[in-house]
C-alpha atoms as a PDB file:
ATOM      1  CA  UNK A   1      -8.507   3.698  -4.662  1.00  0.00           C
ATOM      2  CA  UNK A   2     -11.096   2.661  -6.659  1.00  0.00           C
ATOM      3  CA  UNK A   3      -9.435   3.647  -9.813  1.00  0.00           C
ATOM      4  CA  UNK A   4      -6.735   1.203  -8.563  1.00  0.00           C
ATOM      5  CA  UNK A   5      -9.408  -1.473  -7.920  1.00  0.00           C
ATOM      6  CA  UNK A   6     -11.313  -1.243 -11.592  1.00  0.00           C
ATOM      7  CA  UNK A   7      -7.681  -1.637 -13.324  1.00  0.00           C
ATOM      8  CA  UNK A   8      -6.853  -4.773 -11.083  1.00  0.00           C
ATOM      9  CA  UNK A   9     -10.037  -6.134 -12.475  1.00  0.00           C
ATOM     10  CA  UNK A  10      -9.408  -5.678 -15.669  1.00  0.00           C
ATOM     11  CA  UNK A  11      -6.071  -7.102 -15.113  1.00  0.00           C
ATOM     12  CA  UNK A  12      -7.830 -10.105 -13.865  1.00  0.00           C
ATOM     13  CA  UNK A  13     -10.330 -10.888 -16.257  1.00  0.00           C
ATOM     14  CA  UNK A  14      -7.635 -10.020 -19.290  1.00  0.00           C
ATOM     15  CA  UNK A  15      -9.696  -6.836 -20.856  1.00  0.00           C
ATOM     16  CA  UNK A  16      -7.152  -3.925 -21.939  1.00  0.00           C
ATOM     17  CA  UNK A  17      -6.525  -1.443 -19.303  1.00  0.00           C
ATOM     18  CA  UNK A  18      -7.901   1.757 -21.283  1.00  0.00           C
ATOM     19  CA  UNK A  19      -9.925   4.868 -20.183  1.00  0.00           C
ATOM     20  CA  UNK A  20     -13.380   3.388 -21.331  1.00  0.00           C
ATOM     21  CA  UNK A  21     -12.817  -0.189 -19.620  1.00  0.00           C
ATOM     22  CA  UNK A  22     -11.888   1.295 -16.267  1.00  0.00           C
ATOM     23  CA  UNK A  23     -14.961   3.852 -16.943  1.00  0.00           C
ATOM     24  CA  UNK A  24     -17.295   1.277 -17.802  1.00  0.00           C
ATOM     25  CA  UNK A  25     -16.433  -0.744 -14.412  1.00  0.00           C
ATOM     26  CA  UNK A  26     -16.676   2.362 -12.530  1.00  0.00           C
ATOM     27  CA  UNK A  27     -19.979   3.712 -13.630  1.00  0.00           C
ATOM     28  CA  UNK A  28     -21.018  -0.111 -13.122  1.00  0.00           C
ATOM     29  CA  UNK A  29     -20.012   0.283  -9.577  1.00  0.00           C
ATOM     30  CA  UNK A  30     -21.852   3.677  -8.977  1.00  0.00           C
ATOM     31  CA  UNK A  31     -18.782   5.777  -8.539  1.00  0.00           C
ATOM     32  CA  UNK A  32     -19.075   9.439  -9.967  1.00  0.00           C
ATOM     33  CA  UNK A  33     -15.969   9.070 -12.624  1.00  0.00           C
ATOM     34  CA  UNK A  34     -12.861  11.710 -12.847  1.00  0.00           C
ATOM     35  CA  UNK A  35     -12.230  11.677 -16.811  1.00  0.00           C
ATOM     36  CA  UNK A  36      -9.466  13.283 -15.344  1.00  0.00           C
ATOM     37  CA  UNK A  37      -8.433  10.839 -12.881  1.00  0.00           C
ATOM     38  CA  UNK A  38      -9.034   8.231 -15.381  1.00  0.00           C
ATOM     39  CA  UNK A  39      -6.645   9.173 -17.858  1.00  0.00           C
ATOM     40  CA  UNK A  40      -3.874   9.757 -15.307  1.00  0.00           C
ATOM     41  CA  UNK A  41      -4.451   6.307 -14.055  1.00  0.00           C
ATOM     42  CA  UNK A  42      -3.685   4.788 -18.171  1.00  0.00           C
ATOM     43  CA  UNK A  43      -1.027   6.933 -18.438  1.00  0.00           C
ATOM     44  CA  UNK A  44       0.401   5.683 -14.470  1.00  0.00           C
ATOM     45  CA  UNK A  45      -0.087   2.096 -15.739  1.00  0.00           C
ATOM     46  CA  UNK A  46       1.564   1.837 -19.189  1.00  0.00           C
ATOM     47  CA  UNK A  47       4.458   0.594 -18.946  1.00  0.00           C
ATOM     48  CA  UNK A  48       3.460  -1.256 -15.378  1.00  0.00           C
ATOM     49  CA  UNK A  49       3.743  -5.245 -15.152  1.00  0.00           C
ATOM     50  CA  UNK A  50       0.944  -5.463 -13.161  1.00  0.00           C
ATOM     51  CA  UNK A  51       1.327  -8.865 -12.662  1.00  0.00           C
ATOM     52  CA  UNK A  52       4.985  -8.270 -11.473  1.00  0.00           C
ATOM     53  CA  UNK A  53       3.866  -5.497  -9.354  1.00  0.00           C
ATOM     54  CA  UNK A  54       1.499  -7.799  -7.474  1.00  0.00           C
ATOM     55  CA  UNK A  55       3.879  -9.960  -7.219  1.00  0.00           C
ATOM     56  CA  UNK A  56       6.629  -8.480  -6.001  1.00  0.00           C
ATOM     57  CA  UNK A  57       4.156  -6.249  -3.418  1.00  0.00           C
ATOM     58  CA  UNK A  58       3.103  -9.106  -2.090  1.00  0.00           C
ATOM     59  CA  UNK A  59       6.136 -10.673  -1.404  1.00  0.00           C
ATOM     60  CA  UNK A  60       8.278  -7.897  -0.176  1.00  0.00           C
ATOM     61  CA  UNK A  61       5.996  -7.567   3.043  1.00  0.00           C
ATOM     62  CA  UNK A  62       6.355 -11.131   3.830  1.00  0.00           C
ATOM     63  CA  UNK A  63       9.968 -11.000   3.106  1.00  0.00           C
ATOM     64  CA  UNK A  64      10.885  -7.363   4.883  1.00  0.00           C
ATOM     65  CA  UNK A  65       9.263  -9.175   8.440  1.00  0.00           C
ATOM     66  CA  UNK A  66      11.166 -12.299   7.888  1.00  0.00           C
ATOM     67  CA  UNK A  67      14.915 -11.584   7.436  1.00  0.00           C
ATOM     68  CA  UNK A  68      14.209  -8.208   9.517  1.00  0.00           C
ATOM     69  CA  UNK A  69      14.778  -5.552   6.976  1.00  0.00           C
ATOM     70  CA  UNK A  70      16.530  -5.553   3.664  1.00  0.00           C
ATOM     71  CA  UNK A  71      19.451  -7.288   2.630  1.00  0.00           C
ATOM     72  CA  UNK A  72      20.912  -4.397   0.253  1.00  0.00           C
ATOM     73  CA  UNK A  73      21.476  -2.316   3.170  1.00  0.00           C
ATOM     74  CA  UNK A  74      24.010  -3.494   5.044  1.00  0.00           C
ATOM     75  CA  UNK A  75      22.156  -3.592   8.519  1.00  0.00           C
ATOM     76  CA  UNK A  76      23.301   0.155   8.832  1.00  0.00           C
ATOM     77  CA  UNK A  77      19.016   1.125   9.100  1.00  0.00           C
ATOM     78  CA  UNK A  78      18.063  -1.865  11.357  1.00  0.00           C
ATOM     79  CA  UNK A  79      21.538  -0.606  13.845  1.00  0.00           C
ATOM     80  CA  UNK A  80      20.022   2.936  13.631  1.00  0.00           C
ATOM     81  CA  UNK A  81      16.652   2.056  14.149  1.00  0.00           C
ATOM     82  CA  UNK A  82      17.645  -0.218  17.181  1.00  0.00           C
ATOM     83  CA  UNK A  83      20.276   2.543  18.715  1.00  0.00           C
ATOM     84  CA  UNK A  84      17.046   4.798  18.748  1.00  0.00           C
ATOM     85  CA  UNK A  85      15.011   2.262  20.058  1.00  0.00           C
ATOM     86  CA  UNK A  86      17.799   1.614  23.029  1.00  0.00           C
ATOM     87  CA  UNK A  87      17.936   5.268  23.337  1.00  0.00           C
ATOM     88  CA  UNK A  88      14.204   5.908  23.908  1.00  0.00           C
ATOM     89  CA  UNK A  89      14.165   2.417  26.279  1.00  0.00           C
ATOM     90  CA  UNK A  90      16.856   3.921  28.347  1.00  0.00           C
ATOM     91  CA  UNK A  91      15.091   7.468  28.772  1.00  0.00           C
ATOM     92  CA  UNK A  92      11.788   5.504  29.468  1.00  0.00           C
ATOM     93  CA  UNK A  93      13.862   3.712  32.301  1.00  0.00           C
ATOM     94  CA  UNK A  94      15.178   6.829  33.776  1.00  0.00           C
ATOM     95  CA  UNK A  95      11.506   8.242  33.822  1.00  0.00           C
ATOM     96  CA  UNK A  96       9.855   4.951  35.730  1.00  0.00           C
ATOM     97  CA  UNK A  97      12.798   5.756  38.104  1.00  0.00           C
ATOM     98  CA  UNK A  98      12.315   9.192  38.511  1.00  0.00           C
ATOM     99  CA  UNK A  99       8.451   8.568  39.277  1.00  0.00           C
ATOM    100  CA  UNK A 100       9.321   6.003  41.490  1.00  0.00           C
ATOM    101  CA  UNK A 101      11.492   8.277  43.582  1.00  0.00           C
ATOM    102  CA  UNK A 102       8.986  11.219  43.722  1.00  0.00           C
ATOM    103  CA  UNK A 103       5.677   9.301  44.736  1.00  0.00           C
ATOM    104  CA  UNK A 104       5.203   7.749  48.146  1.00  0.00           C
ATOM    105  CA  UNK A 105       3.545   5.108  46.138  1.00  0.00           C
ATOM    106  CA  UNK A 106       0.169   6.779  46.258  1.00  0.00           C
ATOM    107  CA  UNK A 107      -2.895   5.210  45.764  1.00  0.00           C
ATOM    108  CA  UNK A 108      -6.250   5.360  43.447  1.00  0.00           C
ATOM    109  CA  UNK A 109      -6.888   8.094  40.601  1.00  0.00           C
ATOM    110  CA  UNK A 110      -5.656  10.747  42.578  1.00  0.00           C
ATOM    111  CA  UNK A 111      -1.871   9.755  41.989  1.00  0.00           C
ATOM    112  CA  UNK A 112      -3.039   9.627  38.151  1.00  0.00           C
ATOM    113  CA  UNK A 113      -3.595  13.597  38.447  1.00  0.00           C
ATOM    114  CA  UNK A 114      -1.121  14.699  40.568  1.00  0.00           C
END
């Protein structure tokens, strides 16, 4: 994550997003650097936005929890999501049921055990 976190700073302060920048802010933060890791990370990032990727992270959260769920689905995840939600609500129901039937309405931690 801190790979993530050295190229995000970059990012910010407008430096190039090459293997010795993100080294350099690395070492400066006393991590142990992965050339390896390094270089994968330039070669992840480019042809990356970043600045679009922030952006659209950051509002696809807010977005997903306001309207629900996406758009470009049709509703046909939210219905299966909320057929298996009615499904498990309507076993849970049968199960208070059931334990209400079998206990004499038992008292204290015993009836937790048995």
């Amino acid at each position: 994550m801190e790979y993530v976190y050295a190229a995000l700073i970059l990012n910010e302060t407008g430096e190039e997003i090459n293997e010795d920048n993100i080294t350099g802010v690395l070492e400066a933060a006393g991590v142990d650097v992965e050339e390896s890791r390094v270089k994968a990370l330039v070669a992840a990032l480019e042809d990356v936005d970043i600045e679009e990727a922030i952006e659209t992270a950051a509002a696809a959260p807010a977005a997903g929890a306001a309207a629900g769920g996406s758009a470009d689905d049709g509703g046909s995840a939210d219905d299966d999501d909320n057929e298996e939600a009615d499904e498990a609500d309507a076993a849970d129901e049968a199960d208070e049921d059931d334990d209400e039937e079998d206990g004499d309405g038992g008292e204290g931690l015993g009836e937790l055990f048995g």
